[in-house]
Protein backbone atom coordinates (compact mmCIF):
# COMPACT_ATOMS: atom_id res chain seq x y z
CA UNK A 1 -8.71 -4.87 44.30
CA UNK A 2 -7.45 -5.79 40.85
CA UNK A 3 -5.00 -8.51 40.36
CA UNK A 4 -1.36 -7.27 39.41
CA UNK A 5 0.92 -8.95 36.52
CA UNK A 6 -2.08 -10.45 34.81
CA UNK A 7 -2.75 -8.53 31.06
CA UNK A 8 -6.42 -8.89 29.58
CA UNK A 9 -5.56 -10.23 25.88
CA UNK A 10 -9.06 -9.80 24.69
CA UNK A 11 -8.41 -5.72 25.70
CA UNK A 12 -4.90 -5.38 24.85
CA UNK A 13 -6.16 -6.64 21.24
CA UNK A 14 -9.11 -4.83 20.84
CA UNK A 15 -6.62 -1.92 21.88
CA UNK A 16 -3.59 -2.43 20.16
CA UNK A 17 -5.55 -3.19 16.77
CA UNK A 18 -6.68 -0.22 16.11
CA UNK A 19 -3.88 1.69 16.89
CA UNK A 20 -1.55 -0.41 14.71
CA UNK A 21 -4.08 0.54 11.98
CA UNK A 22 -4.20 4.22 12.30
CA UNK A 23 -0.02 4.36 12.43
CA UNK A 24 0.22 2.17 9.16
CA UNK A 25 -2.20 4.89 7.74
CA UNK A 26 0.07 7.56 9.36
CA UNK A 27 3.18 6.01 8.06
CA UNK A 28 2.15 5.14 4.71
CA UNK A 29 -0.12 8.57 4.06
CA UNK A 30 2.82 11.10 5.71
CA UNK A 31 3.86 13.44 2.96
CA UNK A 32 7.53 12.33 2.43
CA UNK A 33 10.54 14.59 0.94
CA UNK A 34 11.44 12.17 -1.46
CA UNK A 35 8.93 9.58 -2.07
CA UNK A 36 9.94 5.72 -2.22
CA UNK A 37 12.45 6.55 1.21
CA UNK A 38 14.24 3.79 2.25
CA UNK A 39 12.65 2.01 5.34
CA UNK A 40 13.14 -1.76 7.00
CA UNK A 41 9.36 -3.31 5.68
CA UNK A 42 7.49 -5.71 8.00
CA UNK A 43 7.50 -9.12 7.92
CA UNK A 44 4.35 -10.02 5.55
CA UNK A 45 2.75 -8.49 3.01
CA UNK A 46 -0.56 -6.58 3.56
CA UNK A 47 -3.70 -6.92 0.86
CA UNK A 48 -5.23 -3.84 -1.20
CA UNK A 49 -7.99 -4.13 -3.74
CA UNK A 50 -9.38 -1.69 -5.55
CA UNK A 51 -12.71 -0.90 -7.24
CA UNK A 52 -10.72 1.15 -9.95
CA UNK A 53 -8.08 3.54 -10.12
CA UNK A 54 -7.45 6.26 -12.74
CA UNK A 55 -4.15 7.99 -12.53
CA UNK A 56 -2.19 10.76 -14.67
CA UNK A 57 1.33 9.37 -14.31
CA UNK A 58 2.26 6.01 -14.01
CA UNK A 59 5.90 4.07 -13.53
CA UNK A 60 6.98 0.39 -12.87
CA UNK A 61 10.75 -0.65 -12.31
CA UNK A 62 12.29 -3.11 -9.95
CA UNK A 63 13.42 -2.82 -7.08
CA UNK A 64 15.08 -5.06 -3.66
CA UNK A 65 13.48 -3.93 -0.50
CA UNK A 66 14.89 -5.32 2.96
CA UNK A 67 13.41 -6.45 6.34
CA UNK A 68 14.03 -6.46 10.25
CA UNK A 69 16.19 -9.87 9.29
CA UNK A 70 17.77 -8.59 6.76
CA UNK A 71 16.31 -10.66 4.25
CA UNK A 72 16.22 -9.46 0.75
CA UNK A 73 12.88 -9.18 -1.02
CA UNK A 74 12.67 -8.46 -5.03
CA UNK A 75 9.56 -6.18 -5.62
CA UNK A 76 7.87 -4.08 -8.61
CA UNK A 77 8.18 -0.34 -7.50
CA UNK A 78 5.01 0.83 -8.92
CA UNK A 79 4.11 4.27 -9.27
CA UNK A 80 1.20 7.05 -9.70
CA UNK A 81 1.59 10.78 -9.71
CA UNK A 82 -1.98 11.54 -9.21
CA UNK A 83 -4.90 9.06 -8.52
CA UNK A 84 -8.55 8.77 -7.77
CA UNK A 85 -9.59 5.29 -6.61
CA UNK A 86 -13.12 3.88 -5.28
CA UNK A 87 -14.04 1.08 -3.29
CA UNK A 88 -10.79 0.65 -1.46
CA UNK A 89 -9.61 -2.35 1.04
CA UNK A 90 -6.32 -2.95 2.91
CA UNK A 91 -6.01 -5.11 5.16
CA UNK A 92 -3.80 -6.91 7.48
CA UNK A 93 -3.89 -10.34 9.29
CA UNK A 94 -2.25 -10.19 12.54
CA UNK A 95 -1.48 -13.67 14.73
CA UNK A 96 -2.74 -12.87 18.28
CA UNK A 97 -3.01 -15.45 21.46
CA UNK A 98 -6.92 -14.53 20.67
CA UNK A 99 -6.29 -16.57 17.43
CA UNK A 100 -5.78 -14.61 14.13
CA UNK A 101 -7.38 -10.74 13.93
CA UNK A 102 -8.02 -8.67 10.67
CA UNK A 103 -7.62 -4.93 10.48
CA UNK A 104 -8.91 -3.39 7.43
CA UNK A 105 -9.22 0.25 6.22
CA UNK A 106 -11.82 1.00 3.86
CA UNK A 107 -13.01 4.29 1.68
CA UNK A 108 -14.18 5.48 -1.49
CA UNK A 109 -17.18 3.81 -0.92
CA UNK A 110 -21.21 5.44 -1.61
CA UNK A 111 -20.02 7.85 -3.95
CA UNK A 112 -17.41 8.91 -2.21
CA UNK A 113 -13.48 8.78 -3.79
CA UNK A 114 -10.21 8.62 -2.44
CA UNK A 115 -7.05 11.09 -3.90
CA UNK A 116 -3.99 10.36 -3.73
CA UNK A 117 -0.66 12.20 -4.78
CA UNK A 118 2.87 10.65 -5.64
CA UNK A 119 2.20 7.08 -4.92
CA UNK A 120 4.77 4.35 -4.45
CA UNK A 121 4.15 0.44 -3.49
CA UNK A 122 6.39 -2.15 -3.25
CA UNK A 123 4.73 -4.83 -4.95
CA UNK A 124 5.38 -8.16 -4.42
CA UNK A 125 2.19 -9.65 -6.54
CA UNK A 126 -0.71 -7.98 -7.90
CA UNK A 127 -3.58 -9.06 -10.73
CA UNK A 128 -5.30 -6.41 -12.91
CA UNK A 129 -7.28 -5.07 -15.89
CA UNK A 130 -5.15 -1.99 -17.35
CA UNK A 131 -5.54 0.89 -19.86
CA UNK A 132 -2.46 2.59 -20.51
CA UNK A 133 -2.33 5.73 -22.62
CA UNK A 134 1.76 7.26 -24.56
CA UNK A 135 3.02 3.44 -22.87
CA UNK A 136 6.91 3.11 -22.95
CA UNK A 137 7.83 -0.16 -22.53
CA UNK A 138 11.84 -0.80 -21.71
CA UNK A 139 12.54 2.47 -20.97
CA UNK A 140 16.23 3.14 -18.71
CA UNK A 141 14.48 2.98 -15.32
CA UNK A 142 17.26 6.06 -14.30
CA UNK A 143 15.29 7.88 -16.77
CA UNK A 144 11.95 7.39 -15.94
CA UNK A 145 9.86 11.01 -14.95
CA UNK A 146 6.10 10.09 -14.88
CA UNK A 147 6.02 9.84 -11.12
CA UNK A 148 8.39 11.92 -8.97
CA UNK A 149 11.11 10.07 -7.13
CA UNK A 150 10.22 6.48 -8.91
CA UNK A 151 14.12 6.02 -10.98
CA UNK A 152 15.81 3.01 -10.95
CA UNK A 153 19.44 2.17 -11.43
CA UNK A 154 20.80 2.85 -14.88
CA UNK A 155 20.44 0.32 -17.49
CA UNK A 156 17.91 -1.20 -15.42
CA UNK A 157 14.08 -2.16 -16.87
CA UNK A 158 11.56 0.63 -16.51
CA UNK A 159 8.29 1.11 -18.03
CA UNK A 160 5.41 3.98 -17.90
CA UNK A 161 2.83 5.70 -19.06
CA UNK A 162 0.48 9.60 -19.17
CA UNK A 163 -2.22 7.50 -18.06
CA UNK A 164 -3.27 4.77 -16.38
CA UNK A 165 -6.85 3.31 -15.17
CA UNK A 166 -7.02 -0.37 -13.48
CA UNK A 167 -9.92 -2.12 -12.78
CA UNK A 168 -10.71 -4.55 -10.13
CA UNK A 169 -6.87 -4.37 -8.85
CA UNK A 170 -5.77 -6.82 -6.11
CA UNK A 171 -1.94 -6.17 -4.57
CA UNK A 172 -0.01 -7.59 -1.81
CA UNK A 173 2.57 -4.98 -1.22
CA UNK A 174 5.77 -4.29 0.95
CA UNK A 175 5.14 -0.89 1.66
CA UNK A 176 3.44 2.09 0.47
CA UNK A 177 3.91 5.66 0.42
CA UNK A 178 2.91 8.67 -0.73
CA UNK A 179 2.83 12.58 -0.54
CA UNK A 180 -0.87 13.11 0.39
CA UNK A 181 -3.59 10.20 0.92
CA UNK A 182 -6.94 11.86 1.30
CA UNK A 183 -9.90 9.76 2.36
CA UNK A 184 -13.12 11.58 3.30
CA UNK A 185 -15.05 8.21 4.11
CA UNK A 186 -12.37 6.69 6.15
CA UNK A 187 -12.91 3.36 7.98
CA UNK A 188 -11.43 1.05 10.36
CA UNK A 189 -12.29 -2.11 11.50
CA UNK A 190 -10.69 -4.68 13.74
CA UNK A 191 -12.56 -8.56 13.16
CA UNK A 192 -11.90 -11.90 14.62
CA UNK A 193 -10.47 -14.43 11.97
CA UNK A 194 -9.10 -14.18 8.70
CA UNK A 195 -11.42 -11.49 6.59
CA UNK A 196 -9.20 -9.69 4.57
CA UNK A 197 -9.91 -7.81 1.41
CA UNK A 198 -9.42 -10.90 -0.91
C-alpha cells in the first residue's frame, strides 16, 4: 500500500520540467492580436543563442517591463517581422530540492530552419555580429513601422532597419513573443545541473 502525504521530488521534477517547457513555448509562440502585449515577466531571465538569424524587418526601442513584485525592469524591445534562424538554444535554469535543473529547447539544427513571424523580446543583454541594410538610427520610436506593434512613446529613441542578419547571437531576455514560431525539428530536454545554452 503506498504511503500517503509523501511527494517523489525526483518524479515531480522529471514531470513538472517538461511541462513548464512546452507552456513557455505555448506562451511565447501563441499568435497574439497585438504583439509585445503587456504581461507580468518571471523572475529571471532565460538564455537564447543563435547560429544566425536573417530577418526582413527589424526595430529596437526601449522599453520598462514589470514582474510578480512589481519591480521595474528597463529592457531593449527588439523586433523582427519575418525571420529564419538555425541552430537555436533557450534555455532555462530552474532551482529544484534535486539541486539546480536545465530545460532547453532546441531546433534549426541538420539542415533544418526555424520561421518565425512578428517577433518581440524583451532584452535585457545580448552580444552580436550585425548587418543592417536602409538603418535609421534615432528615429521617434512612436514612429517606427518595420515590425508590427514594436512603437514606443513619442520622442522616445528608436532605431531600425529592411534587413537584418546576426551571427552567433547570445540574449538573455524578459519575454518573447510572437505571431507564429514554427519549428519542424523541435526539441526538449530536461538535464541535471547548470547546462544552459551559454
Amino acid at each position: 500500500m503506498a504511503e500517503q502525504g509523501r511527494v517523489r521530488w525526483k518524479r515531480f521534477a522529471v514531470i513538472l520540467a517538461p511541462v513548464a517547457v512546452v507552456t513557455s513555448v505555448v506562451v511565447g509562440a501563441t499568435a497574439q492580436g497585438v504583439i509585445g502585449a503587456t504581461f507580468v515577466v518571471a523572475g529571471s531571465a532565460f538564455k537564447l543563442s543563435v547560429g544566425e538569424l536573417r530577418g526582413q524587418g527589424f526595430a529596437m526601442t526601449g522599453r520598462v517591463v514589470e514582474n510578480r513584485a512589481g519591480r521595474s525592469i528597463p529592457v531593449i524591445a527588439t523586433g523582427v517581422r519575418r525571420a529564419v534562424v538555425t541552430d537555436l538554444c533557450q534555455s532555462v535554469l530552474v532551482r529544484t530540492p534535486l539541486g539546480p535543473v536545465t530545460m532547453r529547447l532546441t531546433g534549426g539544427r541538420g539542415g533544418n530552419v526555424v520561421t518565425i513571424d512578428d517577433l518581440v523580446l524583451d532584452v535585457e543583454t545580448g552580444r552580436t555580429g550585425a548587418d543592417l541594410r536602409a538603418l535609421e538610427l534615432g528615429r521617434d520610436a512612436a514612429t517606427l513601422d518595420e515590425v508590427p506593434g514594436l512603437r514606443g512613446p513619442a520622442g522616445a529613441f528608436g532605431s531600425q532597419a529592411s534587413a537584418v542578419t546576426l551571427r552567433d547571437l547570445r540574449l538573455s531576455p524578459r519575454a518573447a513573443t510572437a505571431a507564429t514560431f514554427r519549428l519542424p525539428d523541435l526539441g526538449l530536454d530536461v538535464v541535471r545541473g547548470e547546462r544552459e545554452c551559454f
